[in-house]
C-alpha atoms as a PDB file:
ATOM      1  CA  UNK A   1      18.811-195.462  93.544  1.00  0.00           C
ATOM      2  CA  UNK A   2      19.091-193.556  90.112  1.00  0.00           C
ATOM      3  CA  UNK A   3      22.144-191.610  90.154  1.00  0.00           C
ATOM      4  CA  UNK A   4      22.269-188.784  88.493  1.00  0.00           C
ATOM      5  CA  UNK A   5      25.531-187.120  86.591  1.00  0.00           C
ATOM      6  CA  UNK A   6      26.582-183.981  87.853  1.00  0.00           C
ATOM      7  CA  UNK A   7      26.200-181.314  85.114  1.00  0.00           C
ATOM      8  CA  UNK A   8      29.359-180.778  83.594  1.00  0.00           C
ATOM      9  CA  UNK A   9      31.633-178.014  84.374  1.00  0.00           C
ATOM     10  CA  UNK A  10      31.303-174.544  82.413  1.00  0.00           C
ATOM     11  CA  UNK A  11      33.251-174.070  79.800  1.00  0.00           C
ATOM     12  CA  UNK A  12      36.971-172.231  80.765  1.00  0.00           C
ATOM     13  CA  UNK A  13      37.056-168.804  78.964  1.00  0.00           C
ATOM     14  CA  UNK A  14      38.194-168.366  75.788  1.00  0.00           C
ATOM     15  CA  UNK A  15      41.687-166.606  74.417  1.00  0.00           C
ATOM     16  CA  UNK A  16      41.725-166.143  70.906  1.00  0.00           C
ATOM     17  CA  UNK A  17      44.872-165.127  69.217  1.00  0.00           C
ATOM     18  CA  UNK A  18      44.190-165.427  65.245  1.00  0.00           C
ATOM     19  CA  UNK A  19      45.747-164.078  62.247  1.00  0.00           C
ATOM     20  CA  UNK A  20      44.466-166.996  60.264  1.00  0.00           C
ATOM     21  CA  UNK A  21      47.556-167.915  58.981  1.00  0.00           C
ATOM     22  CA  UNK A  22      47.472-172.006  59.719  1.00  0.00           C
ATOM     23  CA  UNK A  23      43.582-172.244  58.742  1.00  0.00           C
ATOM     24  CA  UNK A  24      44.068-173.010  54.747  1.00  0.00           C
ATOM     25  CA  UNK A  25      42.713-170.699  52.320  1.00  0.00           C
ATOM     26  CA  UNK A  26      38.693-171.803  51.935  1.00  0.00           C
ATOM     27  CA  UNK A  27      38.799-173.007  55.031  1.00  0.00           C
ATOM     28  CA  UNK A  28      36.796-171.730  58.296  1.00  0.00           C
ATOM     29  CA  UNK A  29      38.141-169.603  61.410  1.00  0.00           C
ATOM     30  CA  UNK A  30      39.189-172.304  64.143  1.00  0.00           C
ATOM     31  CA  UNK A  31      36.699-172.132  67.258  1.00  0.00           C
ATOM     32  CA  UNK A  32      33.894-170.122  65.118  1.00  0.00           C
ATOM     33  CA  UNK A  33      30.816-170.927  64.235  1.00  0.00           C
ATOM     34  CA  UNK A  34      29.995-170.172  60.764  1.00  0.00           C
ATOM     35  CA  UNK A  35      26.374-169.253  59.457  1.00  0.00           C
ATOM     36  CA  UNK A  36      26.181-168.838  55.755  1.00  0.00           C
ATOM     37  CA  UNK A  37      22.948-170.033  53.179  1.00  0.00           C
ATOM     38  CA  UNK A  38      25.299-170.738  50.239  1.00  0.00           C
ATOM     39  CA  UNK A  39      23.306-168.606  47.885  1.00  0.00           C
ATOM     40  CA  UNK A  40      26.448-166.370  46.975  1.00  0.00           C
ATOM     41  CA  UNK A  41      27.568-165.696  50.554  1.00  0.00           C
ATOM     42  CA  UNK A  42      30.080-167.014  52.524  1.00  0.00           C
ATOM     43  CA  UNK A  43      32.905-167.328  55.081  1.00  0.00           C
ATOM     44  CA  UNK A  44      36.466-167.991  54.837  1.00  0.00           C
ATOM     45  CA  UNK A  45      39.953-167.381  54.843  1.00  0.00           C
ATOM     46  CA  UNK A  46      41.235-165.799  52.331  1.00  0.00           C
ATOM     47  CA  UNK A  47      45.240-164.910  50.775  1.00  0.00           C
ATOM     48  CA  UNK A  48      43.732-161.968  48.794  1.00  0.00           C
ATOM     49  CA  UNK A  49      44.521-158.863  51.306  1.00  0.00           C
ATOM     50  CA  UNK A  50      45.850-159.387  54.910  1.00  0.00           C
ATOM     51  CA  UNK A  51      46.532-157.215  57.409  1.00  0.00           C
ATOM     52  CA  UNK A  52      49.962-158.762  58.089  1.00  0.00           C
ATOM     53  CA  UNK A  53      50.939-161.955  57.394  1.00  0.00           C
ATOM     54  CA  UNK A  54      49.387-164.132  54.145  1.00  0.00           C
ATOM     55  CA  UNK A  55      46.116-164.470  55.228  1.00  0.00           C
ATOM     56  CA  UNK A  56      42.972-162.873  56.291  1.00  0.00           C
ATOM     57  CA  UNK A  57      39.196-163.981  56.973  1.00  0.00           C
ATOM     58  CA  UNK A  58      36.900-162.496  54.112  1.00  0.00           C
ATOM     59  CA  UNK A  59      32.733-162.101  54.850  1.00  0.00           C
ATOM     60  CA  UNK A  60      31.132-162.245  51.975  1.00  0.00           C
ATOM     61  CA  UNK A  61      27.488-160.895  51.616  1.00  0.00           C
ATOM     62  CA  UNK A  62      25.192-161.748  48.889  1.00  0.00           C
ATOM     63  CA  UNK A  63      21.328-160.024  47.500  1.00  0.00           C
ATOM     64  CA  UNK A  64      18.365-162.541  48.697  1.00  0.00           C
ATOM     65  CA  UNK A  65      19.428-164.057  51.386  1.00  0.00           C
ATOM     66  CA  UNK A  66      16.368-165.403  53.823  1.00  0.00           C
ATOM     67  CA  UNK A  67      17.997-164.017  56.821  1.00  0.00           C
ATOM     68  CA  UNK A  68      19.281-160.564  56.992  1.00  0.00           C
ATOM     69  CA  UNK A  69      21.947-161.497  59.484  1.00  0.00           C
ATOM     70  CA  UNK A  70      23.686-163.704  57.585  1.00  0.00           C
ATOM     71  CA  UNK A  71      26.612-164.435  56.885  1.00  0.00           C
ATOM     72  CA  UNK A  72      27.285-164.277  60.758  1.00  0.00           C
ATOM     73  CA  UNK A  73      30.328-166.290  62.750  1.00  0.00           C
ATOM     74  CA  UNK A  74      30.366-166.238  66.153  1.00  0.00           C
ATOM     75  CA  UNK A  75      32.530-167.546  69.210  1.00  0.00           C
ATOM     76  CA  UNK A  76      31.858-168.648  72.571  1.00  0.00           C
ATOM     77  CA  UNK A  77      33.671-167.096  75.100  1.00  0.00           C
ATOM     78  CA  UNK A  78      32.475-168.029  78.304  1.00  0.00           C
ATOM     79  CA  UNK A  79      33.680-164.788  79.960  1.00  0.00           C
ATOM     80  CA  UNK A  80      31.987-163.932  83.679  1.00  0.00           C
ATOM     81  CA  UNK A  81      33.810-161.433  84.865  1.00  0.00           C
ATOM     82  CA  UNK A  82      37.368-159.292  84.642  1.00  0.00           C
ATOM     83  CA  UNK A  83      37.840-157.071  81.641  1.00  0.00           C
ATOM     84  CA  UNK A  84      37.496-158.482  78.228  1.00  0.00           C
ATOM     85  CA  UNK A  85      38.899-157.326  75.365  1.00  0.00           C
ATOM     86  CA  UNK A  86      38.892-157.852  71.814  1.00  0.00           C
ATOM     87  CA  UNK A  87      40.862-156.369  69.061  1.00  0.00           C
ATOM     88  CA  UNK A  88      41.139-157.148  65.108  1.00  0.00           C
ATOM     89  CA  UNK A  89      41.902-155.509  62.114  1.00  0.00           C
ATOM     90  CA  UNK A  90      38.925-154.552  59.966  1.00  0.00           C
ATOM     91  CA  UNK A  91      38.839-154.074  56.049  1.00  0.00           C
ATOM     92  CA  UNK A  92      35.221-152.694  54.530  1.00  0.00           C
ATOM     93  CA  UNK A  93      34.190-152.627  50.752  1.00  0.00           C
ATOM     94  CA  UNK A  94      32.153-149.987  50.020  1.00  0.00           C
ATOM     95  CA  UNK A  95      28.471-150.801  50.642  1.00  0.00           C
ATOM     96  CA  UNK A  96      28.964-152.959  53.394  1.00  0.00           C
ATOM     97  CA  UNK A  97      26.521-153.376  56.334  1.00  0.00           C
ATOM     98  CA  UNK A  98      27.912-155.071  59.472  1.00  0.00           C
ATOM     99  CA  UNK A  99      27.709-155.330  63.322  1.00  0.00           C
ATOM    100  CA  UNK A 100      30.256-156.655  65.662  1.00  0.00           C
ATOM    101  CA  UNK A 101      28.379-157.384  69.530  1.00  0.00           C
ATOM    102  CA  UNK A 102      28.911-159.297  72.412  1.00  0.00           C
ATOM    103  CA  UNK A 103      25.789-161.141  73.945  1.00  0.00           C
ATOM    104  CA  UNK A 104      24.976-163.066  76.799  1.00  0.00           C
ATOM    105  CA  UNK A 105      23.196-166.376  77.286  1.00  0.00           C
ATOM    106  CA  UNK A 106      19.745-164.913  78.306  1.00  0.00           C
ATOM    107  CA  UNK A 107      16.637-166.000  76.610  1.00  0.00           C
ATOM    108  CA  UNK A 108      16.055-163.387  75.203  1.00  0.00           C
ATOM    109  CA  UNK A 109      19.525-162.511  75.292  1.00  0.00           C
ATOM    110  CA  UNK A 110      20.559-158.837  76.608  1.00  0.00           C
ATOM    111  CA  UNK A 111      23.525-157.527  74.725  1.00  0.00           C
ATOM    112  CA  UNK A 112      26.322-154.980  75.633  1.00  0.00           C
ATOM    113  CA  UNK A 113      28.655-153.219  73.664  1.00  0.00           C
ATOM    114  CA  UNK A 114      27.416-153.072  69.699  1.00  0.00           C
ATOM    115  CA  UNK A 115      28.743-151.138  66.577  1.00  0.00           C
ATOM    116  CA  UNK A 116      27.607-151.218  63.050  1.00  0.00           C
ATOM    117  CA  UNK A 117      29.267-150.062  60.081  1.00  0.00           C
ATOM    118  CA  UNK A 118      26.905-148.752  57.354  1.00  0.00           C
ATOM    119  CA  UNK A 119      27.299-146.073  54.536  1.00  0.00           C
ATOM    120  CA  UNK A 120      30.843-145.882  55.497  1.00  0.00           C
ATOM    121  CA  UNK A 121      30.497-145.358  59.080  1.00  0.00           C
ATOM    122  CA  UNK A 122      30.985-146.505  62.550  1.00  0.00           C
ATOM    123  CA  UNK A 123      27.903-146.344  64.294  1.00  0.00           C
ATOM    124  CA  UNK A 124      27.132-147.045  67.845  1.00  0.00           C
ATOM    125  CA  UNK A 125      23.203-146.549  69.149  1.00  0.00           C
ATOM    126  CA  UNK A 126      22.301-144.928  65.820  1.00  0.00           C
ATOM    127  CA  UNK A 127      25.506-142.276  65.903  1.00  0.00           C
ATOM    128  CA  UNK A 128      27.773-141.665  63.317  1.00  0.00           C
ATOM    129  CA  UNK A 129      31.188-142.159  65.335  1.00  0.00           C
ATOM    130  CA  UNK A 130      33.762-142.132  62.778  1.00  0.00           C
ATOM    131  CA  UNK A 131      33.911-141.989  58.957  1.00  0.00           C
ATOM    132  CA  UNK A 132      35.565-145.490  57.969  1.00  0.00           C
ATOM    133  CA  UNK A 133      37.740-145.679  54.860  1.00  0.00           C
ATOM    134  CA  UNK A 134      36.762-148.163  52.198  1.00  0.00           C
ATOM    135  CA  UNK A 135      39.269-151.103  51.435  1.00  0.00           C
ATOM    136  CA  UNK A 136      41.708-149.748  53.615  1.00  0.00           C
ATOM    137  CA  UNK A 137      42.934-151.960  57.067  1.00  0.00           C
ATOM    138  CA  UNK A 138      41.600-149.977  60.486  1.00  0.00           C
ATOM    139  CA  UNK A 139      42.372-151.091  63.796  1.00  0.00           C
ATOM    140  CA  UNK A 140      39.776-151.564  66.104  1.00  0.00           C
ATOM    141  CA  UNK A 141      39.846-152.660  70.027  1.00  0.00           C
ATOM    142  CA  UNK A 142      36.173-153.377  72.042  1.00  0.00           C
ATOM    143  CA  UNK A 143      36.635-153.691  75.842  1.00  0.00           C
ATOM    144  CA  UNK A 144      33.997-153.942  78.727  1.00  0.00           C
ATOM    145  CA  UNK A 145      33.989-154.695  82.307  1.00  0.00           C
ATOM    146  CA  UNK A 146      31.841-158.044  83.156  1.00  0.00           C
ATOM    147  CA  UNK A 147      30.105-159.584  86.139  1.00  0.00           C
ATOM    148  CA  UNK A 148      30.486-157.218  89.646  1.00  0.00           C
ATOM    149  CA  UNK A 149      33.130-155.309  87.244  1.00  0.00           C
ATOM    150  CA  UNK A 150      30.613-154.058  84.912  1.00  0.00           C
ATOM    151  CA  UNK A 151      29.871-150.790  85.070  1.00  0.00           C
ATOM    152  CA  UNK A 152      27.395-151.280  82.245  1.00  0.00           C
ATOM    153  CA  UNK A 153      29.646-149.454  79.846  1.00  0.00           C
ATOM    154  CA  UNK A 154      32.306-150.289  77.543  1.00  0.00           C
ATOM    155  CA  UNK A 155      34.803-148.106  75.237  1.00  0.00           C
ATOM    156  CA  UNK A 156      35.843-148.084  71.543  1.00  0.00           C
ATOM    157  CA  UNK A 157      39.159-147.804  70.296  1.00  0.00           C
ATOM    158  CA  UNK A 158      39.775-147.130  66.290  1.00  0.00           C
ATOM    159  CA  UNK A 159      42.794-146.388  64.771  1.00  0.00           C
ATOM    160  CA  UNK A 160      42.931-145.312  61.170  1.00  0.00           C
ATOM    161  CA  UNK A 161      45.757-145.843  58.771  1.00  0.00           C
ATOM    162  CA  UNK A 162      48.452-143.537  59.536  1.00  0.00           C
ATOM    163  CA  UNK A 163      46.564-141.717  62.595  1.00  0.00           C
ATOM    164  CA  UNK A 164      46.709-141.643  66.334  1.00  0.00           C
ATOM    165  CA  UNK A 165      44.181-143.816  68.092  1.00  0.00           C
ATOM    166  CA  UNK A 166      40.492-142.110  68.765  1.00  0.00           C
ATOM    167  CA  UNK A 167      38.996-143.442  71.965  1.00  0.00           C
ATOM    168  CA  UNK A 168      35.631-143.494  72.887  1.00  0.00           C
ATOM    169  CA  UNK A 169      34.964-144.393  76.570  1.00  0.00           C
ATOM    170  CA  UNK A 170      31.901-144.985  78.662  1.00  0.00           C
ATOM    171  CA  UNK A 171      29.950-145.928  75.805  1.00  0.00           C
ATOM    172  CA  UNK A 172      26.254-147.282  77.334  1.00  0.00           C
ATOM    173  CA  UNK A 173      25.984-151.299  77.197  1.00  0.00           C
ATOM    174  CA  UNK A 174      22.787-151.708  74.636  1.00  0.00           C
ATOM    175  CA  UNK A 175      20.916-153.940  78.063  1.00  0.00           C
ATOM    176  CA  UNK A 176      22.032-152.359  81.058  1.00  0.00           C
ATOM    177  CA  UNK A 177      21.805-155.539  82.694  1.00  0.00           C
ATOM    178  CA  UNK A 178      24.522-157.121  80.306  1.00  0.00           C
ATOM    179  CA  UNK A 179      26.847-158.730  82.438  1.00  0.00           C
ATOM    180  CA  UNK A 180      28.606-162.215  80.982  1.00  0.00           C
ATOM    181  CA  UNK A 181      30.350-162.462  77.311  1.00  0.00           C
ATOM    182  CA  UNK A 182      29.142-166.063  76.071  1.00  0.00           C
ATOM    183  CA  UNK A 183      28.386-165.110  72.383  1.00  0.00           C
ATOM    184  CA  UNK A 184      30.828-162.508  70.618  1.00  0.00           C
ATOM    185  CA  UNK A 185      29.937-162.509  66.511  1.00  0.00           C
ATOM    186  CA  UNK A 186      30.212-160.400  63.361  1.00  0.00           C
ATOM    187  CA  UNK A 187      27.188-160.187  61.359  1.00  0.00           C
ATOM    188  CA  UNK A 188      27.163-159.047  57.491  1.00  0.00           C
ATOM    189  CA  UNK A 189      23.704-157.845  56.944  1.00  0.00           C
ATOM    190  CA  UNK A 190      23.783-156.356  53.636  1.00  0.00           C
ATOM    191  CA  UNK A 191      21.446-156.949  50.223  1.00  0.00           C
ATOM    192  CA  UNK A 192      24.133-157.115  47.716  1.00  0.00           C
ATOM    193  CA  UNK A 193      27.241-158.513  47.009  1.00  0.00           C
ATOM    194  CA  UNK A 194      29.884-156.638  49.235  1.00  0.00           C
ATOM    195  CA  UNK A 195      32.613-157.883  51.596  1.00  0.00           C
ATOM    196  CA  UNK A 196      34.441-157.325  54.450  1.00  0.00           C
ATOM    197  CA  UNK A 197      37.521-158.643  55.947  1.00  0.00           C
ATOM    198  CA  UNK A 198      38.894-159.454  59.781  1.00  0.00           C
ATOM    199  CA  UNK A 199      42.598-160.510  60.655  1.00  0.00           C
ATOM    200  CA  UNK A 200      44.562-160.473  63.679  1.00  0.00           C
ATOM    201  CA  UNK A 201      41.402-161.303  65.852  1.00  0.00           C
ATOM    202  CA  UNK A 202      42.434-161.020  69.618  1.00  0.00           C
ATOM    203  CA  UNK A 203      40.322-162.385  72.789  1.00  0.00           C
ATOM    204  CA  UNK A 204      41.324-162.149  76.337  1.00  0.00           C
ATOM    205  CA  UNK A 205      39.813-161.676  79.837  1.00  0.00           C
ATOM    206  CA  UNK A 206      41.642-160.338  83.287  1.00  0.00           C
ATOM    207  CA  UNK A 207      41.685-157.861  85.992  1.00  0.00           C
ATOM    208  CA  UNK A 208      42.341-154.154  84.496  1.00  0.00           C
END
């Protein structure tokens, strides 16, 4: 008889706990996957301005690219249910365009919480949030409840410099059927040359 192997077993979820500080400078994030058309863009840690530390990850855009979405990194975190959460520092140069979203595995896949940043501001569903400074460090924290603890919403957290934190809670999941976290990216989608920068990237799932 043919014997068969039994599928193997699901990836466990991912932590992340990053401030890029043992990658070496040019190098890429540890656990990411990088998407870049080396045509002026690109992806890597850089010692030019971090949040703390020496280090930071710089996402560079570039005019021309084939795909509007790139640069893009993304992780794979295997998250089913619980609360995740995810936290980083963000730095924006002024004419940056760029989402951060958390997807599921779906074909095609649904997607739940989503921001952009574009003229200077935080948007979520097409609404101006919050007016984000230019090449200064914000603080920004995405959780969302998954699998029977979704409640197919998820809140924002920013944190200017020298401010008190502005939450925004109950924020609608872009698919209402969103449910598992197995593809969390960033996504530079500017036409020009423009960067932004991410540093102290945080990942974890639990039980609120």
């Amino acid at each position: 008889p043919v014997e068969f192997a039994p599928p193997p077993p699901p990836e466990p979820p991912l932590t992340l706990r990053d401030g890029f500080e043992t990658t070496p400078v040019g190098g890429a994030p540890a656990d990411a996957r990088v998407h870049t058309e080396n045509k002026g863009d690109r992806i890597a840690v850089t010692d030019e301005v971090a949040a703390e530390g020496q280090r930071c990850l710089k996402v560079e855009d570039a005019p021309g690219l084939q795909f509007e979405y790139n640069p893009h990194l993304y992780w794979t975190p295997n998250h089913q249910e619980g609360v995740s959460r995810c936290a980083f520092d963000l730095r924006v140069e002024a004419g940056v365009v760029m989402y951060h979203e958390w997807r599921d595995s779906s074909d095609p896949y649904r997607v739940g919480p989503s921001f952009w940043v574009r003229d200077g501001k935080l948007q979520v569903g097409g609404q101006d949030l919050i007016d984000l400074p230019a090449d200064q460090w914000v603080h920004v924290e995405v959780s969302a409840g998954l699998g029977a603890q979704s409640a197919g919403t998820w809140e924002l957290v920013v944190t200017l410099p020298g401010q008190p934190p502005q939450r925004f809670p109950n924020l609608p999941n872009v698919s209402p059927d969103w449910k598992t976290l197995t593809w969390l990216g960033f996504s530079s989608s500017a036409n020009e040359k423009t960067a932004f920068y991410l540093d102290n990237l945080e990942l974890a799932t639990g039980n609120p």
